[in-house]
PDB file of N, CA and C in Angstrom:
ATOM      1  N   UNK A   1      57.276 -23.672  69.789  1.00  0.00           N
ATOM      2  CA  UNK A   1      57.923 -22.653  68.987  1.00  0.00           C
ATOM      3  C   UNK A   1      59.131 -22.065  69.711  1.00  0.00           C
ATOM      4  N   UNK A   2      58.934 -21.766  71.303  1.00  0.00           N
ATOM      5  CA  UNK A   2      60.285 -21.632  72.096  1.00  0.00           C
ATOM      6  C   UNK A   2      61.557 -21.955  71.429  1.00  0.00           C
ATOM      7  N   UNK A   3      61.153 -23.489  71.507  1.00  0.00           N
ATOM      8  CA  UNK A   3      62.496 -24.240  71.635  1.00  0.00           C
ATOM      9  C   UNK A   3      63.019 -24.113  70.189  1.00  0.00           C
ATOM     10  N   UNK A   4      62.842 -24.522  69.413  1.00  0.00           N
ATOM     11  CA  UNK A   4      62.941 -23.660  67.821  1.00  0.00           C
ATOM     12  C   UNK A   4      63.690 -22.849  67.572  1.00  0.00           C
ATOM     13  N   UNK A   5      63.114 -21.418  68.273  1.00  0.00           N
ATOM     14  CA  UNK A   5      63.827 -20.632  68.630  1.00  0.00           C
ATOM     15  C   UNK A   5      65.127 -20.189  69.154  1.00  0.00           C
ATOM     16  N   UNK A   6      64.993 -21.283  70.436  1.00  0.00           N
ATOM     17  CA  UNK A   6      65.897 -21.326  71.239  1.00  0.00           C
ATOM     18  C   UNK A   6      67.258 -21.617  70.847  1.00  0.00           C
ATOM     19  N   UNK A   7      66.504 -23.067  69.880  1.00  0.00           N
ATOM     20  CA  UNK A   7      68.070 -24.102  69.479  1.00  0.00           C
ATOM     21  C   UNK A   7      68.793 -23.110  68.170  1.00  0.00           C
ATOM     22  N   UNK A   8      67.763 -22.384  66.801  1.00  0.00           N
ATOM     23  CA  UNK A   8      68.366 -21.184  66.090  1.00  0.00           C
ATOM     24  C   UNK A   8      69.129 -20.220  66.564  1.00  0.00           C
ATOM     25  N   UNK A   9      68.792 -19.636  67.767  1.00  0.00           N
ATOM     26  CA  UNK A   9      69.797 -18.615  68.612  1.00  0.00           C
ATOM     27  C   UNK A   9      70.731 -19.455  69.043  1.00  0.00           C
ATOM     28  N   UNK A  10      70.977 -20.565  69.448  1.00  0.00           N
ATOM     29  CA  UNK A  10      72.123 -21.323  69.899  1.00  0.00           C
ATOM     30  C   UNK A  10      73.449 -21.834  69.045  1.00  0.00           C
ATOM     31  N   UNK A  11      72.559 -21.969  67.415  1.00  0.00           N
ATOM     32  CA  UNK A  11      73.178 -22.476  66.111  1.00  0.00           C
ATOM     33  C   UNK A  11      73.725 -21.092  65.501  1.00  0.00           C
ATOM     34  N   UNK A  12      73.000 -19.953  65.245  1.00  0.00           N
ATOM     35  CA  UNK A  12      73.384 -19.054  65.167  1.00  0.00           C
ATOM     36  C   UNK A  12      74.651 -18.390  65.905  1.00  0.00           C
ATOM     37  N   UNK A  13      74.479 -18.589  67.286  1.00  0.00           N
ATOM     38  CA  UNK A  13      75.534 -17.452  67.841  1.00  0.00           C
ATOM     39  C   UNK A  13      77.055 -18.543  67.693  1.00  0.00           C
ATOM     40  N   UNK A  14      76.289 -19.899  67.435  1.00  0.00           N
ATOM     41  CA  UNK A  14      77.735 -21.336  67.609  1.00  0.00           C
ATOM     42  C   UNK A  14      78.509 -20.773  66.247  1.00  0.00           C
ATOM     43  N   UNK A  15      77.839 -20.461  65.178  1.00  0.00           N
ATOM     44  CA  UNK A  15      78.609 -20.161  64.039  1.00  0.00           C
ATOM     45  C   UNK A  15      79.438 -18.849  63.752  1.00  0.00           C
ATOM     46  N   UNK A  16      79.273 -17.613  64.756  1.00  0.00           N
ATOM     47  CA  UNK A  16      78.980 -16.102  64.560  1.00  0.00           C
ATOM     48  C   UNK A  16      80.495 -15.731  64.796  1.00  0.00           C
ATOM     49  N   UNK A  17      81.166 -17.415  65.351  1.00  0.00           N
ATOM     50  CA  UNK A  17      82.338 -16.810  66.213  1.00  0.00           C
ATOM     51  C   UNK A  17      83.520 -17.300  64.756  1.00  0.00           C
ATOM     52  N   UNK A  18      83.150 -17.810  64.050  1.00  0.00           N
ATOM     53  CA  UNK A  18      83.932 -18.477  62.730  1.00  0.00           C
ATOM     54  C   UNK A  18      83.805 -17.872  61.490  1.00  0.00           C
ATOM     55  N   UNK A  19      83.099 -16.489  62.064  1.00  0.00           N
ATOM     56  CA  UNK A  19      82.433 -15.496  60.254  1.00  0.00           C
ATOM     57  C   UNK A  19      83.986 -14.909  60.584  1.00  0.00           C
ATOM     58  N   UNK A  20      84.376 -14.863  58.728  1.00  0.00           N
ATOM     59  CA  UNK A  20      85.759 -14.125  58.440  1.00  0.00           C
ATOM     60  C   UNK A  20      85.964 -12.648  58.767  1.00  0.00           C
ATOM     61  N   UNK A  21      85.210 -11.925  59.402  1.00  0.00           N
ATOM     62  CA  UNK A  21      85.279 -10.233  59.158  1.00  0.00           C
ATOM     63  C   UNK A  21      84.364  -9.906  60.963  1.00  0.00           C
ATOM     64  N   UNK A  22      84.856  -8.900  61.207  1.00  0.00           N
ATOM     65  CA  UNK A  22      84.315  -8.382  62.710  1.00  0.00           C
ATOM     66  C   UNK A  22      82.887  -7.088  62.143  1.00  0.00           C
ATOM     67  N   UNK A  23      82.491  -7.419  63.212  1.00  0.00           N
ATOM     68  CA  UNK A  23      81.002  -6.496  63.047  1.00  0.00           C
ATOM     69  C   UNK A  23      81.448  -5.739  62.223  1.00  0.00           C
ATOM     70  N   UNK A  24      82.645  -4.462  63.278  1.00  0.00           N
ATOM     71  CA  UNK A  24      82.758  -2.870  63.334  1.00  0.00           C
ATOM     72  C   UNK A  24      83.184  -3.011  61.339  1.00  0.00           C
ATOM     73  N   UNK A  25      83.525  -3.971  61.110  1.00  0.00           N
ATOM     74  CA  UNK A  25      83.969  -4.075  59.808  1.00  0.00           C
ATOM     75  C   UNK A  25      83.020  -3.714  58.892  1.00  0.00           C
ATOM     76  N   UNK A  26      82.085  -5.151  58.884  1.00  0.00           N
ATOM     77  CA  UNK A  26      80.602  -4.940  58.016  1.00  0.00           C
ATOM     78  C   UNK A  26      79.857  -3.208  58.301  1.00  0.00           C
ATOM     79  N   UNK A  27      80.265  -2.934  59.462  1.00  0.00           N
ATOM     80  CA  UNK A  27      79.449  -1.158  59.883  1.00  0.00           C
ATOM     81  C   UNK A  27      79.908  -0.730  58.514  1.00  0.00           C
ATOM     82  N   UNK A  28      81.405  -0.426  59.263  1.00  0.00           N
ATOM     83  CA  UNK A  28      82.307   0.929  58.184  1.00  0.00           C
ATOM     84  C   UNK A  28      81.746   0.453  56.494  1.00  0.00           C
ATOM     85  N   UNK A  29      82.292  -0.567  56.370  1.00  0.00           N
ATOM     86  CA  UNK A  29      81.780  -0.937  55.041  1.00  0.00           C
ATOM     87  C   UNK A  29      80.222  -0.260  54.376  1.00  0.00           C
ATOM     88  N   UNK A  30      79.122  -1.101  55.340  1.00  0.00           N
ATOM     89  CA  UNK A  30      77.682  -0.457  54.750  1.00  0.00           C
ATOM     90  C   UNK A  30      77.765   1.170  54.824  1.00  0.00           C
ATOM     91  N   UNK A  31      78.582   1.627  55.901  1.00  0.00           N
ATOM     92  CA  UNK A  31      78.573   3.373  55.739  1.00  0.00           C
ATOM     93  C   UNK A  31      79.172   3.756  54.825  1.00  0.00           C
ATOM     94  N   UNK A  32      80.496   3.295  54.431  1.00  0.00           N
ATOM     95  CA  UNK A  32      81.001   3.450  52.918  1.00  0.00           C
ATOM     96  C   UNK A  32      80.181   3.207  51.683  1.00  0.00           C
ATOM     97  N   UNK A  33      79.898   2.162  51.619  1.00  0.00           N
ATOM     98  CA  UNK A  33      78.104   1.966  50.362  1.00  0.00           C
ATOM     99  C   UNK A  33      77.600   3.142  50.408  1.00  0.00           C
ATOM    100  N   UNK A  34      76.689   3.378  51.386  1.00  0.00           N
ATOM    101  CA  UNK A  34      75.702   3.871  51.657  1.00  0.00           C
ATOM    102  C   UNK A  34      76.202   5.408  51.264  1.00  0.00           C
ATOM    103  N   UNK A  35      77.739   5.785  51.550  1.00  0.00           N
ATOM    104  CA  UNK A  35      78.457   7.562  51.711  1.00  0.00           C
ATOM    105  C   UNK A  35      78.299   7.246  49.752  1.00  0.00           C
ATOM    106  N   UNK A  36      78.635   6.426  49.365  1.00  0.00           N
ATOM    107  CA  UNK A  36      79.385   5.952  47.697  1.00  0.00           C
ATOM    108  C   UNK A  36      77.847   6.264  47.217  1.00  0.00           C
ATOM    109  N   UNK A  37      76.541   5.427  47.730  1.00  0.00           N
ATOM    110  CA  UNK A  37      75.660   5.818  47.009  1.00  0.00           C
ATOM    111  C   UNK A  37      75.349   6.979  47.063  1.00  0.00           C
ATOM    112  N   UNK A  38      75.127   7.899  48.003  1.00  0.00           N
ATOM    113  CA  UNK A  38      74.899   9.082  48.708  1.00  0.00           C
ATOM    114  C   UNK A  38      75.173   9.852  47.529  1.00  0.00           C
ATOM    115  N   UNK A  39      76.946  10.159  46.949  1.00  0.00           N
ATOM    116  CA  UNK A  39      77.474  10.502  45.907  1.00  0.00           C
ATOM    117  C   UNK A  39      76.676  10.384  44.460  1.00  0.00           C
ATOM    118  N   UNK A  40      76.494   8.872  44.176  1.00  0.00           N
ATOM    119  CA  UNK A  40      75.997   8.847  42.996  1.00  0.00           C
ATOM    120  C   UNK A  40      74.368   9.737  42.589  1.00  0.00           C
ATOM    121  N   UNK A  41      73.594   9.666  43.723  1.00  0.00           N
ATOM    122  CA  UNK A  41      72.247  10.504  43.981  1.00  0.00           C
ATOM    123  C   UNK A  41      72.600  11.679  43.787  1.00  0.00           C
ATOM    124  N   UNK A  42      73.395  12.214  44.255  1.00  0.00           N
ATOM    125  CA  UNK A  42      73.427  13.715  44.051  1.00  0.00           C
ATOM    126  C   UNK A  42      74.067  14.334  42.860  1.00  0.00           C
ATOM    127  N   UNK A  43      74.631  13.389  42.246  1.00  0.00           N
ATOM    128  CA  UNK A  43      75.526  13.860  41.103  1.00  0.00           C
ATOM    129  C   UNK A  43      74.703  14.360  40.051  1.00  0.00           C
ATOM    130  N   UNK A  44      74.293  15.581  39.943  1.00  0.00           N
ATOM    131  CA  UNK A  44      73.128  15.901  39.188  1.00  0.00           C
ATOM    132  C   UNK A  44      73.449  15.837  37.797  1.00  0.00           C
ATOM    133  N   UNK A  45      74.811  15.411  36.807  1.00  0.00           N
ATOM    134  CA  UNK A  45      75.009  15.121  35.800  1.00  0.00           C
ATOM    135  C   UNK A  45      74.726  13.674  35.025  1.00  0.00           C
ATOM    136  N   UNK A  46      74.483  12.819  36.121  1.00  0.00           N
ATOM    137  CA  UNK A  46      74.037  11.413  35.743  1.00  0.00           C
ATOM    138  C   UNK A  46      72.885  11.533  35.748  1.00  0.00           C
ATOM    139  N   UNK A  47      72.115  10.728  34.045  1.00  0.00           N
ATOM    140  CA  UNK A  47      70.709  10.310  33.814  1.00  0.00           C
ATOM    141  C   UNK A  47      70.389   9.175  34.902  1.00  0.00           C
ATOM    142  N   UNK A  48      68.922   8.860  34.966  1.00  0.00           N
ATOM    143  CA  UNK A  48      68.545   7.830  36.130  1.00  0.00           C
ATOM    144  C   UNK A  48      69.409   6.787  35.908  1.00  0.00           C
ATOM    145  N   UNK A  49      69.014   6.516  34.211  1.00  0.00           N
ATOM    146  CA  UNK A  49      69.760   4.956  33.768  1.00  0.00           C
ATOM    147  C   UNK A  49      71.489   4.919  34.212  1.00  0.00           C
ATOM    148  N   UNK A  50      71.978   5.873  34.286  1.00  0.00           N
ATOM    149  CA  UNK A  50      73.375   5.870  34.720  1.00  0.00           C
ATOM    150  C   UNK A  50      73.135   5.883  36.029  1.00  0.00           C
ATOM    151  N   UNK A  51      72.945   6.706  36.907  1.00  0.00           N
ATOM    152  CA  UNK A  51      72.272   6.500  38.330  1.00  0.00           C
ATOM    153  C   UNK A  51      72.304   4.730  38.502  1.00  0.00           C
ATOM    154  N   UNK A  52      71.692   4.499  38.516  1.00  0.00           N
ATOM    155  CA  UNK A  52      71.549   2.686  38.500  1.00  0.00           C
ATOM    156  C   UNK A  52      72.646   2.026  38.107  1.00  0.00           C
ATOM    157  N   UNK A  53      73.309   2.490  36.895  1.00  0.00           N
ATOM    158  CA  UNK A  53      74.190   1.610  36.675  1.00  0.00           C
ATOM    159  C   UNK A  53      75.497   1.902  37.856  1.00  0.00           C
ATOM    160  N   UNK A  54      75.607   3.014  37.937  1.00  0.00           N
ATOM    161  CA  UNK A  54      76.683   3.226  39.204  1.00  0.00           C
ATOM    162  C   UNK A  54      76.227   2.941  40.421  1.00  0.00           C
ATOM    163  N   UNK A  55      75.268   2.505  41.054  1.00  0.00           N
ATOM    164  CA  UNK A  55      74.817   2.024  42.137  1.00  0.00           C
ATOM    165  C   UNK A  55      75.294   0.560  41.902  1.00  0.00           C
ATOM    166  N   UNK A  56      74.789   0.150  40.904  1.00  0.00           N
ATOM    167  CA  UNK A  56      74.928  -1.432  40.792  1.00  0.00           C
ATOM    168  C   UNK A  56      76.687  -1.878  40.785  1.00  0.00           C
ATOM    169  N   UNK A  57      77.101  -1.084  40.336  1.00  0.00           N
ATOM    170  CA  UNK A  57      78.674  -1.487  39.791  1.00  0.00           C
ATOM    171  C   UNK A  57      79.227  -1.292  41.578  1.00  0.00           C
ATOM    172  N   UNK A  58      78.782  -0.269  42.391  1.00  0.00           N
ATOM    173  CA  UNK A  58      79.277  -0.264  43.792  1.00  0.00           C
ATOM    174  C   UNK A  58      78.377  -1.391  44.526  1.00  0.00           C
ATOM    175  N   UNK A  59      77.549  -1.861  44.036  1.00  0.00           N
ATOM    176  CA  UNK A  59      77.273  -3.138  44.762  1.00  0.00           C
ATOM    177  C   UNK A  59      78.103  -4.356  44.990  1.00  0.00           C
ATOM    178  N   UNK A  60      78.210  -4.670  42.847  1.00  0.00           N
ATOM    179  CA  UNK A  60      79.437  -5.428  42.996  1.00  0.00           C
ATOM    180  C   UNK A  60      81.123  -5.323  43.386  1.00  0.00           C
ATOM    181  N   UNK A  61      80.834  -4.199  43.847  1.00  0.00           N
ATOM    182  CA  UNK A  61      82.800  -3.546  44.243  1.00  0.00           C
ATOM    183  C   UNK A  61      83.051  -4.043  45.572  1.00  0.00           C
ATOM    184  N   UNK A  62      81.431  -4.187  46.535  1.00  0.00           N
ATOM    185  CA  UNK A  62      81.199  -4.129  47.763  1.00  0.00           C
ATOM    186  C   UNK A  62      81.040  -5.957  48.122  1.00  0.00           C
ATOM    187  N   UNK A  63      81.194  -6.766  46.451  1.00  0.00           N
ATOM    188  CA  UNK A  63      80.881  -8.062  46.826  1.00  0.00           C
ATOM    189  C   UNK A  63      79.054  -8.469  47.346  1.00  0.00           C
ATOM    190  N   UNK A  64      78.366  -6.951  46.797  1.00  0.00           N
ATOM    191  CA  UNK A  64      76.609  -7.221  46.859  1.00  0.00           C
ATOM    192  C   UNK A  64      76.483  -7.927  45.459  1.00  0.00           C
ATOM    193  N   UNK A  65      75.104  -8.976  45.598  1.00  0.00           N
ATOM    194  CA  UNK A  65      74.814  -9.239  44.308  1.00  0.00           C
ATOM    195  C   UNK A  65      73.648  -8.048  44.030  1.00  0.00           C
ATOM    196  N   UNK A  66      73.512  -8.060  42.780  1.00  0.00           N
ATOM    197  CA  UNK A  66      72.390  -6.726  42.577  1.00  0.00           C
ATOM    198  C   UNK A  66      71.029  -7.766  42.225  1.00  0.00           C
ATOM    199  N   UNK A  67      70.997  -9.031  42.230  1.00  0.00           N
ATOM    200  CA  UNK A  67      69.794 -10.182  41.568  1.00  0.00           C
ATOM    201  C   UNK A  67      70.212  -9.719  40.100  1.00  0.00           C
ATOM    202  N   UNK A  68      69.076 -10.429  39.705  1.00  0.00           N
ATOM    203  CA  UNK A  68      69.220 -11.465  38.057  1.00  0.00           C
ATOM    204  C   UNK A  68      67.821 -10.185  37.324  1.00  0.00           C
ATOM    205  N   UNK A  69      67.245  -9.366  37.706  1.00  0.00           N
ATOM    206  CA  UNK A  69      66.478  -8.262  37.125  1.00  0.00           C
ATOM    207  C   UNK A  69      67.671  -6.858  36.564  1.00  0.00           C
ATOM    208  N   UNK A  70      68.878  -7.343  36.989  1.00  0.00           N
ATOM    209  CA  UNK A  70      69.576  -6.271  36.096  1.00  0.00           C
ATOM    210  C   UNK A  70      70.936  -6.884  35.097  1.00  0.00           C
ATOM    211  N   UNK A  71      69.880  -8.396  34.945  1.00  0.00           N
ATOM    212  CA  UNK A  71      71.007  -9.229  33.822  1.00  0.00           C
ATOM    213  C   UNK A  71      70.421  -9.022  32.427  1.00  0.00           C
ATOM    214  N   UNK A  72      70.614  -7.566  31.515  1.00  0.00           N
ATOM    215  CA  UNK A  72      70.045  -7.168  30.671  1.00  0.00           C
ATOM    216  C   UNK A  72      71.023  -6.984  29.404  1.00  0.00           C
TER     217      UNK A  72
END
């Protein structure tokens, strides 16, 4: 199981150097989501069902898929 291991951490870090975007990037980004959802929760004028739908629409703004349970 080591080696498994070993050779995934090796394949992994071989590819990590060819991803289009730097860590600190993906950070700011999920803290931006995360500040954007933050917003939509508190907005005490949105029903749940709107709640959701503005979460979902900043998923896809963010390039998240939301899955195939909110293809309604």
């Amino acid at each position: 199981m080591e080696i498994h291991e070993e050779l995934l951490c090796r394949y992994i870090l071989s590819h990590l150097q060819v991803l289009p975007f730097q860590a600190a990037d993906v950070e700011s980004k999920a803290i931006s989501l995360l500040r954007d959802i933050q917003a939509v929760i508190q907005d005490m004028e949105r029903s749940d069902f709107e709640m959701v739908e503005d979460i979902i629409t900043l998923f896809e703004e963010y390039g998240l898929d939301a899955g195939v349970r909110h293809d309604f």
